[in-house]
PDB file of N, CA and C in Angstrom:
ATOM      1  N   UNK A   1       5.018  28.097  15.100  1.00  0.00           N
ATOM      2  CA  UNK A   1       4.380  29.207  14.457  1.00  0.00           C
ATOM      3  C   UNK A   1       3.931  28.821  13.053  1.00  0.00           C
ATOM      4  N   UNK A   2       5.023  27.831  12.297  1.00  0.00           N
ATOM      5  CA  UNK A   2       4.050  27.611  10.611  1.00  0.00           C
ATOM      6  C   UNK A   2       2.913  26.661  11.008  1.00  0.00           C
ATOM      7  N   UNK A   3       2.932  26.149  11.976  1.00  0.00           N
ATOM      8  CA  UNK A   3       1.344  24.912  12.133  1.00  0.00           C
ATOM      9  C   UNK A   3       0.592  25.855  12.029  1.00  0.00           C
ATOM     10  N   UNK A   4       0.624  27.317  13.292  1.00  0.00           N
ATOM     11  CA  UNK A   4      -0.484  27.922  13.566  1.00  0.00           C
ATOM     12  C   UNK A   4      -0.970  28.458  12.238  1.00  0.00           C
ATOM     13  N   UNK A   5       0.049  29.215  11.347  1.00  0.00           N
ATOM     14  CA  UNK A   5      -0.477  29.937  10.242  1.00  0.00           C
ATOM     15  C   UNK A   5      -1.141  28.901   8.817  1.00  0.00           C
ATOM     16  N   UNK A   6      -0.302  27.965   8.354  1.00  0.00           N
ATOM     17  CA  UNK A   6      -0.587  26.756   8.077  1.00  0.00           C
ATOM     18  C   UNK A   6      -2.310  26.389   8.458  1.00  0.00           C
ATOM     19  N   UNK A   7      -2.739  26.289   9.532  1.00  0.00           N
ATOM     20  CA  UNK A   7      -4.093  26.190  10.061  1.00  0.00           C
ATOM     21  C   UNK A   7      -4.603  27.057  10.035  1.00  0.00           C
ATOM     22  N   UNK A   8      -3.948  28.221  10.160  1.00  0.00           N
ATOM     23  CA  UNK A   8      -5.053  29.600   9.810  1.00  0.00           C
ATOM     24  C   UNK A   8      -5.361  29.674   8.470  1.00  0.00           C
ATOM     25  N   UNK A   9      -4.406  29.126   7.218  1.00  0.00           N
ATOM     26  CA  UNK A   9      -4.940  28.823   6.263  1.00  0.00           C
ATOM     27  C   UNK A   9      -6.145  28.185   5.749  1.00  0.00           C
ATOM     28  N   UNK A  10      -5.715  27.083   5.896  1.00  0.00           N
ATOM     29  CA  UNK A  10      -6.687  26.017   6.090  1.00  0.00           C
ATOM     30  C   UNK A  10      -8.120  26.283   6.534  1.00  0.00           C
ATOM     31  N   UNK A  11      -8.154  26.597   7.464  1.00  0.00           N
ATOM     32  CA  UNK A  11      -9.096  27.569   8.708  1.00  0.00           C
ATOM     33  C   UNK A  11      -9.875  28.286   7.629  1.00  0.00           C
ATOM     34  N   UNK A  12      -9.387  29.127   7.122  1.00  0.00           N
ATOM     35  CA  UNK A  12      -9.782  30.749   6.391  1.00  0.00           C
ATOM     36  C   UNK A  12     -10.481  29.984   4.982  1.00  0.00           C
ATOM     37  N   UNK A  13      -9.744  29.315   4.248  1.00  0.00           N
ATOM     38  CA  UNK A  13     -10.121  28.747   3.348  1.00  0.00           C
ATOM     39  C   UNK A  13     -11.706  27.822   3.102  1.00  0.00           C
ATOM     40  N   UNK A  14     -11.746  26.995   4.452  1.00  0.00           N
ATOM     41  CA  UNK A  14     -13.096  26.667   5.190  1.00  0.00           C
ATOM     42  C   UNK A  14     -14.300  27.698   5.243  1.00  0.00           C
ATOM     43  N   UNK A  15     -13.758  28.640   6.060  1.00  0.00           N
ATOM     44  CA  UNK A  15     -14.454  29.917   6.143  1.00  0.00           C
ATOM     45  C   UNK A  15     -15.153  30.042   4.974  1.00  0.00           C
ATOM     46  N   UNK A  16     -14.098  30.275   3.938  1.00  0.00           N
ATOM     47  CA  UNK A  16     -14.432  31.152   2.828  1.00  0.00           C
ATOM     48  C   UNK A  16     -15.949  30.283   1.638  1.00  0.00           C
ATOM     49  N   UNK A  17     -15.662  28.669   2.338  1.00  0.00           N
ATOM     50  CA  UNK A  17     -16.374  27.497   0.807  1.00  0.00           C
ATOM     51  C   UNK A  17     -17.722  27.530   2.230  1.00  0.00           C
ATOM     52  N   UNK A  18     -18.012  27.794   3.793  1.00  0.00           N
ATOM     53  CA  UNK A  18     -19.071  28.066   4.291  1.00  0.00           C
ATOM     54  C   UNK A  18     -19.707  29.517   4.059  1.00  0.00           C
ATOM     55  N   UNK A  19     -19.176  30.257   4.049  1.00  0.00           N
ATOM     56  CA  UNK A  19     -19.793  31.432   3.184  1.00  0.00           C
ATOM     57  C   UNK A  19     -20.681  31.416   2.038  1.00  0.00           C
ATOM     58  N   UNK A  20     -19.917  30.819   1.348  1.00  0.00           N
ATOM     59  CA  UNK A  20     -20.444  30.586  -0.267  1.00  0.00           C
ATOM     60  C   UNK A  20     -21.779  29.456  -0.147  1.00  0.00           C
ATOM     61  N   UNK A  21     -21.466  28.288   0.909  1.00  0.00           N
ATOM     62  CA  UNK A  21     -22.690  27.844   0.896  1.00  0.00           C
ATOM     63  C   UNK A  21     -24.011  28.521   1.668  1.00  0.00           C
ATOM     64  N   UNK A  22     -23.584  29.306   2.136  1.00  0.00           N
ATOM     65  CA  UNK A  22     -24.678  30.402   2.755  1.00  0.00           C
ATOM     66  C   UNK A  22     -25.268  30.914   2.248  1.00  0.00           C
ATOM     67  N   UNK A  23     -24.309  31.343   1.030  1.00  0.00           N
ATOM     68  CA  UNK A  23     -24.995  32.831   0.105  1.00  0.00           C
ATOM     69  C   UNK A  23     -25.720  31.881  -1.000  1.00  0.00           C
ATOM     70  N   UNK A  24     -25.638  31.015  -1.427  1.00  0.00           N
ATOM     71  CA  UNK A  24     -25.856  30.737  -2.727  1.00  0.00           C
ATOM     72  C   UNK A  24     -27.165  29.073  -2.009  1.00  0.00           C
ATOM     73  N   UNK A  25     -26.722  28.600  -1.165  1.00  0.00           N
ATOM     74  CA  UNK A  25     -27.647  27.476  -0.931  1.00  0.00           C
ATOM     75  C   UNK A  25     -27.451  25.910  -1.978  1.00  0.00           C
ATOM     76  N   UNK A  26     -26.581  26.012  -2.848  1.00  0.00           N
ATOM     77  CA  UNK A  26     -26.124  25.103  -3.088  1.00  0.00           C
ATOM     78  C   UNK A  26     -25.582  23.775  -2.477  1.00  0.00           C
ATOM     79  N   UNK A  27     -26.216  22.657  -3.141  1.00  0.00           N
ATOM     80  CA  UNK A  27     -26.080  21.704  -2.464  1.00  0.00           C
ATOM     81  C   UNK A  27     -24.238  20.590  -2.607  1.00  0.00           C
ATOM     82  N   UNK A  28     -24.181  21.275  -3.962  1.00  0.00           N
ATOM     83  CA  UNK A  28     -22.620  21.117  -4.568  1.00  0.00           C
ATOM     84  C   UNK A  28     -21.434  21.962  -4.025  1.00  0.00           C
ATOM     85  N   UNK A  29     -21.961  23.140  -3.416  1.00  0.00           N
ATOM     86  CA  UNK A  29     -20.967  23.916  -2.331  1.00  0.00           C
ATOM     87  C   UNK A  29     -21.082  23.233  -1.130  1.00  0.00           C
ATOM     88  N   UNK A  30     -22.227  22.795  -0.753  1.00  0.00           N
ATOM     89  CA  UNK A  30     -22.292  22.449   0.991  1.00  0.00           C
ATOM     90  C   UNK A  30     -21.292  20.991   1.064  1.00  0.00           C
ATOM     91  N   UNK A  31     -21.556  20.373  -0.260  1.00  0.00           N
ATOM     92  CA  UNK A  31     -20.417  19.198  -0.525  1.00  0.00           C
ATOM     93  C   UNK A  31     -18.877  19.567  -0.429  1.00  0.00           C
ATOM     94  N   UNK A  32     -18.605  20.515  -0.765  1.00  0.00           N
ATOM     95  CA  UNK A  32     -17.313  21.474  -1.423  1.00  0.00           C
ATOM     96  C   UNK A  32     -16.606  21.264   0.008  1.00  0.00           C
ATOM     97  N   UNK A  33     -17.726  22.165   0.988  1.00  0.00           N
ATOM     98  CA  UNK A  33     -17.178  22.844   2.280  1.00  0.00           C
ATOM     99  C   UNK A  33     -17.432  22.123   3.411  1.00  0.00           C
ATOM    100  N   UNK A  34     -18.107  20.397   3.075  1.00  0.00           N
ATOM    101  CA  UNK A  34     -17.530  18.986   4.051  1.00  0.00           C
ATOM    102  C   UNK A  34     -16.454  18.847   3.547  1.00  0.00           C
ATOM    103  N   UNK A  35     -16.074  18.848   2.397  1.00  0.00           N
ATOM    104  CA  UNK A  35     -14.961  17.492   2.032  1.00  0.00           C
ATOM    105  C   UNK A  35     -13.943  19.012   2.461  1.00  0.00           C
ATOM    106  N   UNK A  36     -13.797  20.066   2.256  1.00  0.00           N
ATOM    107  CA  UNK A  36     -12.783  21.111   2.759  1.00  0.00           C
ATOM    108  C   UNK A  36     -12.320  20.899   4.497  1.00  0.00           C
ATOM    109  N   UNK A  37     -13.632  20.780   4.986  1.00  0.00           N
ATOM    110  CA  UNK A  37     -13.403  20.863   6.514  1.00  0.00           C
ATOM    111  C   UNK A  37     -12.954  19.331   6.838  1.00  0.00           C
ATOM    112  N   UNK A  38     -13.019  18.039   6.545  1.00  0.00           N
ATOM    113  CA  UNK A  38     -12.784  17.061   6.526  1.00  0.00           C
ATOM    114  C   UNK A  38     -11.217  17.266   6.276  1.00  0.00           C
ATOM    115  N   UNK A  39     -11.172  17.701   5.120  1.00  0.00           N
ATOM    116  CA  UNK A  39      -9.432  17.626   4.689  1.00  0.00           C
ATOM    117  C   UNK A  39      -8.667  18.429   5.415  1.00  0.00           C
ATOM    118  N   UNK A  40      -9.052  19.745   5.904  1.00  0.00           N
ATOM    119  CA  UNK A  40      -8.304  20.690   6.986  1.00  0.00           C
ATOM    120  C   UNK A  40      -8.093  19.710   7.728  1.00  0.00           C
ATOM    121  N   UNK A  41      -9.405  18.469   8.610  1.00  0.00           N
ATOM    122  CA  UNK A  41      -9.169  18.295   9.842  1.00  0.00           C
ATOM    123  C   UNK A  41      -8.134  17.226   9.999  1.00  0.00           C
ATOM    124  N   UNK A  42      -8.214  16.346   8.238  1.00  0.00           N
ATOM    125  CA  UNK A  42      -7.083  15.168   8.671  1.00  0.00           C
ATOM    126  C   UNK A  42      -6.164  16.213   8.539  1.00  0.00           C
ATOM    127  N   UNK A  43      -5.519  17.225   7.794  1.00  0.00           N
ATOM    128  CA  UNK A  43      -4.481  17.608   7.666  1.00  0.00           C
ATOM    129  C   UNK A  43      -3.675  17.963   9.119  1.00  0.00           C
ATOM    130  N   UNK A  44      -4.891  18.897  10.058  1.00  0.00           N
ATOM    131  CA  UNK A  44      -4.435  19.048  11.336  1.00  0.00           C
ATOM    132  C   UNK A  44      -3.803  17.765  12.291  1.00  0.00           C
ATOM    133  N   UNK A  45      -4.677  16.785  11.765  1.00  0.00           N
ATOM    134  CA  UNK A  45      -4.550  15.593  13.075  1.00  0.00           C
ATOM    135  C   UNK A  45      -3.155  14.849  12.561  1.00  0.00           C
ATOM    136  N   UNK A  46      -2.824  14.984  11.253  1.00  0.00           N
ATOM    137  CA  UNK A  46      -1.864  14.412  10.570  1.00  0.00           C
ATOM    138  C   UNK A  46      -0.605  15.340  11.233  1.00  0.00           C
ATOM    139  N   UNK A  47      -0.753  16.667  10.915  1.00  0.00           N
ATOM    140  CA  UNK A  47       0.802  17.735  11.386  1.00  0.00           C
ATOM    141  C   UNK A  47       0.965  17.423  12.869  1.00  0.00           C
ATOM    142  N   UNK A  48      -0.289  16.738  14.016  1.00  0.00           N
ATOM    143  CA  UNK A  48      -0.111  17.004  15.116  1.00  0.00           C
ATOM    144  C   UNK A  48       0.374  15.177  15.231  1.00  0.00           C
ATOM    145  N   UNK A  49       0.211  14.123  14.458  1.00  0.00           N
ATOM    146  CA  UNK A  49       0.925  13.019  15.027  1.00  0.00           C
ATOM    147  C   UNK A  49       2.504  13.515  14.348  1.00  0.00           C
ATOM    148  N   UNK A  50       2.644  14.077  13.102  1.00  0.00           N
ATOM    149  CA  UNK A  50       3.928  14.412  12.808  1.00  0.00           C
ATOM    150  C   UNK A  50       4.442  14.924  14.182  1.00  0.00           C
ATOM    151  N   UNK A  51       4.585  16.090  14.554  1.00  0.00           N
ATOM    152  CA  UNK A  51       5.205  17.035  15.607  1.00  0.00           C
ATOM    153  C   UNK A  51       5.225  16.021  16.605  1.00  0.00           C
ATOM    154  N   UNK A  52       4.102  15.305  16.869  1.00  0.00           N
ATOM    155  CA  UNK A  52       4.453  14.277  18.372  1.00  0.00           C
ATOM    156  C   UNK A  52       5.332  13.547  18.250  1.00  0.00           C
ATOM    157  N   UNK A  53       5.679  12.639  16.780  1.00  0.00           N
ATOM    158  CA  UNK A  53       6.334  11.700  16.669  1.00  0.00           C
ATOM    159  C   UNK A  53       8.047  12.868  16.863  1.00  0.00           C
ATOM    160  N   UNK A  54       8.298  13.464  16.122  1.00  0.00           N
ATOM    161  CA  UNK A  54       9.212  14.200  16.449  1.00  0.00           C
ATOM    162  C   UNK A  54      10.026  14.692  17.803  1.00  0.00           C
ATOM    163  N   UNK A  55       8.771  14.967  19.165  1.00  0.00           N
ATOM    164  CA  UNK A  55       8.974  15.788  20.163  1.00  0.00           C
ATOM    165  C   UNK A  55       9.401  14.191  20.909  1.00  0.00           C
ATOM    166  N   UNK A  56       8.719  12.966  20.761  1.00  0.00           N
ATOM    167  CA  UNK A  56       9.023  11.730  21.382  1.00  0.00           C
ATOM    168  C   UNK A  56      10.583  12.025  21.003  1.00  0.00           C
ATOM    169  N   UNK A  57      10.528  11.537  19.666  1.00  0.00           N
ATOM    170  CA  UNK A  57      11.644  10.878  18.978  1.00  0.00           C
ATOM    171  C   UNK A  57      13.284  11.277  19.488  1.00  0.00           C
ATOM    172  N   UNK A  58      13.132  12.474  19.305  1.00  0.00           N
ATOM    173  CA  UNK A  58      14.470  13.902  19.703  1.00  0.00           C
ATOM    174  C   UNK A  58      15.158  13.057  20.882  1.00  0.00           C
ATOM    175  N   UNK A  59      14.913  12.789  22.207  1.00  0.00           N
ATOM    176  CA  UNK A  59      15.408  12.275  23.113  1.00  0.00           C
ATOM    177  C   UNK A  59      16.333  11.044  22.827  1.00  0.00           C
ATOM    178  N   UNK A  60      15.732   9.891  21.868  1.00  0.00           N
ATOM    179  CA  UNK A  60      16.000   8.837  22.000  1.00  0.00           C
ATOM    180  C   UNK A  60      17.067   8.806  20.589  1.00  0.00           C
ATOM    181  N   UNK A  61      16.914   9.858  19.800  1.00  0.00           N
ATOM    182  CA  UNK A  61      17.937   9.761  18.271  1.00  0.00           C
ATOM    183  C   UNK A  61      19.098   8.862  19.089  1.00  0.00           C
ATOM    184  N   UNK A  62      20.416   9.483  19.984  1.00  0.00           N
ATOM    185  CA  UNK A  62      21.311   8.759  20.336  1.00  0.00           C
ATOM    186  C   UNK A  62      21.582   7.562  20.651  1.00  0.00           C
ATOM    187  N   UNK A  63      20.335   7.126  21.691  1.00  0.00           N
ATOM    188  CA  UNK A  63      20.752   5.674  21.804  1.00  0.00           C
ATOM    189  C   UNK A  63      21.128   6.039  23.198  1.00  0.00           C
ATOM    190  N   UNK A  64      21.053   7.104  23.954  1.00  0.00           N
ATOM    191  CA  UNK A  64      21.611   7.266  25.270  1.00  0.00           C
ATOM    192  C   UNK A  64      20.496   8.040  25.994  1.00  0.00           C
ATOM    193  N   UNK A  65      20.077   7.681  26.969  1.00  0.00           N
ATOM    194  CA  UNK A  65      18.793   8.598  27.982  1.00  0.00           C
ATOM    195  C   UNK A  65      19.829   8.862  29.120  1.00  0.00           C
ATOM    196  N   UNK A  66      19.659  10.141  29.342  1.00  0.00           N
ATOM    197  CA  UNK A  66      19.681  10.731  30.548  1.00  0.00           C
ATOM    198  C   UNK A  66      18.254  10.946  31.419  1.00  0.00           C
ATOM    199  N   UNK A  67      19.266  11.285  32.613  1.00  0.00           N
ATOM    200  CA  UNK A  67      18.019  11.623  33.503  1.00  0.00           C
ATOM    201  C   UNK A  67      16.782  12.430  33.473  1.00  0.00           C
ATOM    202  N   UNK A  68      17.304  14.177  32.632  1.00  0.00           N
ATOM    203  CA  UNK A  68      16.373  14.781  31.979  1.00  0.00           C
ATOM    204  C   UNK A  68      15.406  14.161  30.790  1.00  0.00           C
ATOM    205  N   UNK A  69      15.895  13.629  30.190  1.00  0.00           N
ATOM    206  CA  UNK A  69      15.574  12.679  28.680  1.00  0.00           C
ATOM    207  C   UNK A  69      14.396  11.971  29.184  1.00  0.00           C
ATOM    208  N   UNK A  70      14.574  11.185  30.220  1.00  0.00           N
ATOM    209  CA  UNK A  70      13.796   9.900  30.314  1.00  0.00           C
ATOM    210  C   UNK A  70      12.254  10.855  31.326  1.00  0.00           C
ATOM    211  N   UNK A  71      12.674  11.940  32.299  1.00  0.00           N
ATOM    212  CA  UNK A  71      12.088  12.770  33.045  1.00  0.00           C
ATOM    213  C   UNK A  71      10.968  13.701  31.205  1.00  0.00           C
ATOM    214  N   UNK A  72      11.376  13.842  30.544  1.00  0.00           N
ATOM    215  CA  UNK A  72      10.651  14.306  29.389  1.00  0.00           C
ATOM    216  C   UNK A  72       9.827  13.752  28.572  1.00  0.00           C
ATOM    217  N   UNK A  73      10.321  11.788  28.204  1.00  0.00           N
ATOM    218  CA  UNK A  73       9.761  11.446  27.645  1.00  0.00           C
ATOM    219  C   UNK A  73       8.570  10.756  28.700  1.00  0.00           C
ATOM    220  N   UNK A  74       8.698  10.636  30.218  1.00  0.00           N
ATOM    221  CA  UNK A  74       7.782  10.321  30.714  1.00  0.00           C
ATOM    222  C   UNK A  74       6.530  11.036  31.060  1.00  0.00           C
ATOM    223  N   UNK A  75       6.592  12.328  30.294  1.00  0.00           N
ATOM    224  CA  UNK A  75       5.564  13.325  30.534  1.00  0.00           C
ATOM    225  C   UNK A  75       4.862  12.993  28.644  1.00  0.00           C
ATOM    226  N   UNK A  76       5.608  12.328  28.372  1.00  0.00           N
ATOM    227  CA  UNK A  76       5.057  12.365  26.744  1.00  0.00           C
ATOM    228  C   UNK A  76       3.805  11.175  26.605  1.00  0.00           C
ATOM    229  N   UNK A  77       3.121  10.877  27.410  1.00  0.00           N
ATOM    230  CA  UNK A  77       2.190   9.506  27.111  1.00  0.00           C
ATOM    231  C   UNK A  77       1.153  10.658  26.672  1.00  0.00           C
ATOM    232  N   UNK A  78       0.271  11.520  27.779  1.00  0.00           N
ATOM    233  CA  UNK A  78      -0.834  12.140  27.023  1.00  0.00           C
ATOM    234  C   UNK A  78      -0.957  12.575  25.644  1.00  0.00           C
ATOM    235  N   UNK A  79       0.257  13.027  25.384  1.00  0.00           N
ATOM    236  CA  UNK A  79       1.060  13.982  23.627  1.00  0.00           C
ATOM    237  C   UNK A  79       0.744  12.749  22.675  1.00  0.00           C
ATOM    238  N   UNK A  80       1.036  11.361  23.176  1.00  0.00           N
ATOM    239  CA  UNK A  80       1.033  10.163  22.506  1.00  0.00           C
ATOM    240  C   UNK A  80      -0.418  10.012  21.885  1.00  0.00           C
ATOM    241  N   UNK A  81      -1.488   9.531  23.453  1.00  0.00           N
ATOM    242  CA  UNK A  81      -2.405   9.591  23.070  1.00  0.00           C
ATOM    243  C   UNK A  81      -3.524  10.421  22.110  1.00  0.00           C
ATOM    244  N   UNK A  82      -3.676  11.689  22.368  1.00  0.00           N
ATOM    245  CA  UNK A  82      -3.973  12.590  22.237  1.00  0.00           C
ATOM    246  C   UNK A  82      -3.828  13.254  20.344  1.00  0.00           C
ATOM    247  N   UNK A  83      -2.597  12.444  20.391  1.00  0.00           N
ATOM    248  CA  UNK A  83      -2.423  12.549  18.824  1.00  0.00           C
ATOM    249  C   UNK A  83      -2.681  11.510  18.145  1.00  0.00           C
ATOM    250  N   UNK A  84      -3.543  10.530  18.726  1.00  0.00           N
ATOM    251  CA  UNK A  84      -3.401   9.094  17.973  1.00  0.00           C
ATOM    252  C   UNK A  84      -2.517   8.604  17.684  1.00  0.00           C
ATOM    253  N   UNK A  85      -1.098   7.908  18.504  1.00  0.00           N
ATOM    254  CA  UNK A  85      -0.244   7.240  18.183  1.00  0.00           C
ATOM    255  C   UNK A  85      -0.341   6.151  18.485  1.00  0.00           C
ATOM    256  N   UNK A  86       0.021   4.864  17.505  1.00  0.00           N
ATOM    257  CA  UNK A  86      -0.319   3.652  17.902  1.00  0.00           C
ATOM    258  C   UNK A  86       0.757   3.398  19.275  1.00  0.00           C
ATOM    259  N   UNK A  87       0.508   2.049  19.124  1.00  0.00           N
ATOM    260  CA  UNK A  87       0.401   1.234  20.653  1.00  0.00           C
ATOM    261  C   UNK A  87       2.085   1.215  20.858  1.00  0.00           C
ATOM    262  N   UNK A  88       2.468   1.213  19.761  1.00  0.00           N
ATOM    263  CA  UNK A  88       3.928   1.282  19.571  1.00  0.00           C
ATOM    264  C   UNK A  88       5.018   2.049  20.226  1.00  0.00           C
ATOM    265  N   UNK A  89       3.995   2.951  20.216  1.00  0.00           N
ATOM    266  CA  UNK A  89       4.751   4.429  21.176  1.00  0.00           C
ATOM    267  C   UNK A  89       3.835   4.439  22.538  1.00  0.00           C
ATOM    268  N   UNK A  90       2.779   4.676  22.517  1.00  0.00           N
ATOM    269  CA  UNK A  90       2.029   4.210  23.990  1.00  0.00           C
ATOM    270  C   UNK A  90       2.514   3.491  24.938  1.00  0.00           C
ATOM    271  N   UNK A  91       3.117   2.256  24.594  1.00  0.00           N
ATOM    272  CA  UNK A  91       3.391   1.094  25.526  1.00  0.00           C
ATOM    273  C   UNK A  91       4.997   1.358  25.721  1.00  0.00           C
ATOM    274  N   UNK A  92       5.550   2.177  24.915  1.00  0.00           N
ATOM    275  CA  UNK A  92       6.992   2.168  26.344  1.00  0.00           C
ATOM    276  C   UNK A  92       6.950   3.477  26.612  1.00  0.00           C
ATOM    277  N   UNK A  93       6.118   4.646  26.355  1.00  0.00           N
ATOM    278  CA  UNK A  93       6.030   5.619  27.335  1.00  0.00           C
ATOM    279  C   UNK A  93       5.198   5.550  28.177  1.00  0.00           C
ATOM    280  N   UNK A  94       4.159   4.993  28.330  1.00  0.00           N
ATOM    281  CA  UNK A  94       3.602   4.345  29.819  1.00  0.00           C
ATOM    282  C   UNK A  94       4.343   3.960  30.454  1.00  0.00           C
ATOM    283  N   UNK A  95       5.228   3.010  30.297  1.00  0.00           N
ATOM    284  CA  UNK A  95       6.321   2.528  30.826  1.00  0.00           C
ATOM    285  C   UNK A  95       7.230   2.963  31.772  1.00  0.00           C
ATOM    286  N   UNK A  96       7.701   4.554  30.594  1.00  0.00           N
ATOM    287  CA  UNK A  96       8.653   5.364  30.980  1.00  0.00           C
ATOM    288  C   UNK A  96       7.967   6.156  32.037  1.00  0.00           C
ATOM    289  N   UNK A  97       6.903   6.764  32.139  1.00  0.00           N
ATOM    290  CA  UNK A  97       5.716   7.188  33.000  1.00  0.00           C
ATOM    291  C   UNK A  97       5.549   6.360  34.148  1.00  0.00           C
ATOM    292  N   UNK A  98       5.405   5.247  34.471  1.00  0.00           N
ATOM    293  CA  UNK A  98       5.571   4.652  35.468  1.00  0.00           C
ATOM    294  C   UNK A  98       7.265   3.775  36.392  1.00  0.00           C
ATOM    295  N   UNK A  99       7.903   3.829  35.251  1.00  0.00           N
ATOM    296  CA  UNK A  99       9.059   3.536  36.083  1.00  0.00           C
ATOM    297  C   UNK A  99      10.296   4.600  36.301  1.00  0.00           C
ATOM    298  N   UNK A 100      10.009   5.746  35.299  1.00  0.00           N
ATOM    299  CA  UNK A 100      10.867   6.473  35.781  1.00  0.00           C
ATOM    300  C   UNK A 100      12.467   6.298  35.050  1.00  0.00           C
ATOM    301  N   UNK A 101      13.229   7.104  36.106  1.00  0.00           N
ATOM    302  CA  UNK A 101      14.580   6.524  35.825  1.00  0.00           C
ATOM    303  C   UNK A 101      15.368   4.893  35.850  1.00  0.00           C
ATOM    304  N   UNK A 102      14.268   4.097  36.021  1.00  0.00           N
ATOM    305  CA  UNK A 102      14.269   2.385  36.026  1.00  0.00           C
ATOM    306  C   UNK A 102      13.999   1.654  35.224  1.00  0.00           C
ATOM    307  N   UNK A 103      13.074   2.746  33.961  1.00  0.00           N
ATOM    308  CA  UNK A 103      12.561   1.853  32.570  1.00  0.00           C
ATOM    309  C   UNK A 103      13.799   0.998  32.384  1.00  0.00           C
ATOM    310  N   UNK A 104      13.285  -0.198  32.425  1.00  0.00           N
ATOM    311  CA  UNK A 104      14.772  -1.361  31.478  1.00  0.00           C
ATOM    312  C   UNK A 104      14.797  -0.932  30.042  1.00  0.00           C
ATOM    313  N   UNK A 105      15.876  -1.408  29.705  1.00  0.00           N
ATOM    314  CA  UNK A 105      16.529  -1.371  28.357  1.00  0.00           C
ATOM    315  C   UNK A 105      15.695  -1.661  27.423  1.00  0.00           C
ATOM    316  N   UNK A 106      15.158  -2.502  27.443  1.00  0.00           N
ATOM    317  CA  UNK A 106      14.096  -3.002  26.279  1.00  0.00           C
ATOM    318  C   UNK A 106      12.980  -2.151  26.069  1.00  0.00           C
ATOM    319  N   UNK A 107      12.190  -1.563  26.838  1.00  0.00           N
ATOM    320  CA  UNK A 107      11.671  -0.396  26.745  1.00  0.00           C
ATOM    321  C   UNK A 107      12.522   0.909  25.795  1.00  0.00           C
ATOM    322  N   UNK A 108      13.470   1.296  26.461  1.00  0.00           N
ATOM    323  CA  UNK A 108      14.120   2.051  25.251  1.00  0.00           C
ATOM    324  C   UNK A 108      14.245   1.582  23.875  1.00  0.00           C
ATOM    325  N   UNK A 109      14.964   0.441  23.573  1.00  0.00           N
ATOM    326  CA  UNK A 109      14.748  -0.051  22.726  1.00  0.00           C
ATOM    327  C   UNK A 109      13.474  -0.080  21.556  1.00  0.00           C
ATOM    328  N   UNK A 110      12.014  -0.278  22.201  1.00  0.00           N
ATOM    329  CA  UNK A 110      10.956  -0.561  21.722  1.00  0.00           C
ATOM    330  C   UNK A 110      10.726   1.245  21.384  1.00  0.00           C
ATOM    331  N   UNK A 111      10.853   2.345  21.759  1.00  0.00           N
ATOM    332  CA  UNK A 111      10.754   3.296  21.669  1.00  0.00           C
ATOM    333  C   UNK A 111      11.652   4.004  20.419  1.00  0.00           C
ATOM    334  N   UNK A 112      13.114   3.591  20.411  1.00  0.00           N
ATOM    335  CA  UNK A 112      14.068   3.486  19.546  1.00  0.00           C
ATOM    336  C   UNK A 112      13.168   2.922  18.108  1.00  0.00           C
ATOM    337  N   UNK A 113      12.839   1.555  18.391  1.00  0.00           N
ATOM    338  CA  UNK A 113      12.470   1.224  17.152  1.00  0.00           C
ATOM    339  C   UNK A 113      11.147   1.552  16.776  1.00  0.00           C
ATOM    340  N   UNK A 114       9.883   2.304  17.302  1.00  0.00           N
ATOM    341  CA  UNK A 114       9.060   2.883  16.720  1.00  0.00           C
ATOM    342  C   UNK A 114       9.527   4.048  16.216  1.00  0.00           C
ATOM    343  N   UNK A 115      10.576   4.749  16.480  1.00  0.00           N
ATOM    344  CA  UNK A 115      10.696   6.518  16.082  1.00  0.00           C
ATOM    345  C   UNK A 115      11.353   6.067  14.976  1.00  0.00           C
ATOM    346  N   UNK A 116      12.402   4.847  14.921  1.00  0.00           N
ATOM    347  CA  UNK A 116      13.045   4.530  13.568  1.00  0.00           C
ATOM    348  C   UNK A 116      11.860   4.118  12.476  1.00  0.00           C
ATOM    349  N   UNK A 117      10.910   3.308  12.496  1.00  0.00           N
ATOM    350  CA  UNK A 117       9.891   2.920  11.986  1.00  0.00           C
ATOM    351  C   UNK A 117       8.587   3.919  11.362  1.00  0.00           C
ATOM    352  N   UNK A 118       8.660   4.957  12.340  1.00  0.00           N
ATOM    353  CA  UNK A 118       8.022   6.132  12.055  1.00  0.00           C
ATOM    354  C   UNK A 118       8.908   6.931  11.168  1.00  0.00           C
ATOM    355  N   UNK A 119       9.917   7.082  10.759  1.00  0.00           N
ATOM    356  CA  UNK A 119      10.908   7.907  10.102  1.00  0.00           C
ATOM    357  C   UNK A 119      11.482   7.448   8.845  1.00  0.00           C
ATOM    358  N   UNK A 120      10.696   6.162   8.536  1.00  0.00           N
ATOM    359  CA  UNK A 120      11.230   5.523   7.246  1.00  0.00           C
ATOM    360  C   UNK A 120      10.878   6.030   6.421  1.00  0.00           C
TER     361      UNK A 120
END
C-alpha cells in the first residue's frame, strides 16, 4: 500500500508540472515535467527491483529451503526479470524453475550470495 500511494505521489506531482506546461507553453516547464516523469519512472523501477530483491531474498535469509520455499522461489524468475535483476539472481532462479525440488546446493548458494550482495 505505501508503493501505491508513494506513486500516486509521484504520479500527481507529474500531473501537476504537465498542466503547467499546457497552460503556460513554456519550454523550461516542458523540461521541468521530462526530467519529473523520468525521475518518477527511475524511482518506480528502483522501489520495484527493491521489493523483488526482498520477495526473492525472504526464503533464502536461513540458509535452509523447504519444499514450499524452493516451490516459491521457482515462480520468482518472471518478478526477476521483469524488474531488471541482474544475471545474478536470474541464473539460479531459472534453475530453481527448472529443477524444482533438485536445485543442487550451489545454486542455493549463488542465490544466498546475490541477496547477501544486494543487502550490503
Amino acid at each position: 500500500m505505501h508503493m501505491r500511494s508513494s506513486l500516486f505521489k509521484i504520479l500527481s506531482g507529474t500531473a501537476v508540472a504537465l498542466a503547467l506546461m499546457a497552460s503556460s507553453g513554456c519550454a523550461q516547464v516542458a523540461d521541468t515535467a521530462k526530467q519529473a516523469a523520468s525521475s518518477a519512472a527511475s524511482q518506480v523501477a528502483e522501489t520495484a527491483r527493491t521489493e523483488a530483491v526482498k520477495a526473492i531474498c525472504a526464503p533464502v535469509r536461513d540458509g535452509k529451503l523447504n519444499a514450499a520455499e524452493v516451490k516459491k522461489l521457482s515462480g520468482f524468475m518472471d518478478l526477476a526479470e521483469q524488474s531488471g535483476l541482474p544475471r545474478e539472481f536470474t541464473t539460479p532462479l531459472r534453475a530453481f524453475a527448472d529443477s524444482g525440488l533438485e536445485t543442487p546446493k550451489d545454486v542455493q548458494q549463488q542465490l544466498m550470495t546475490a541477496c547477501d550482495n544486494a543487502t550490503k
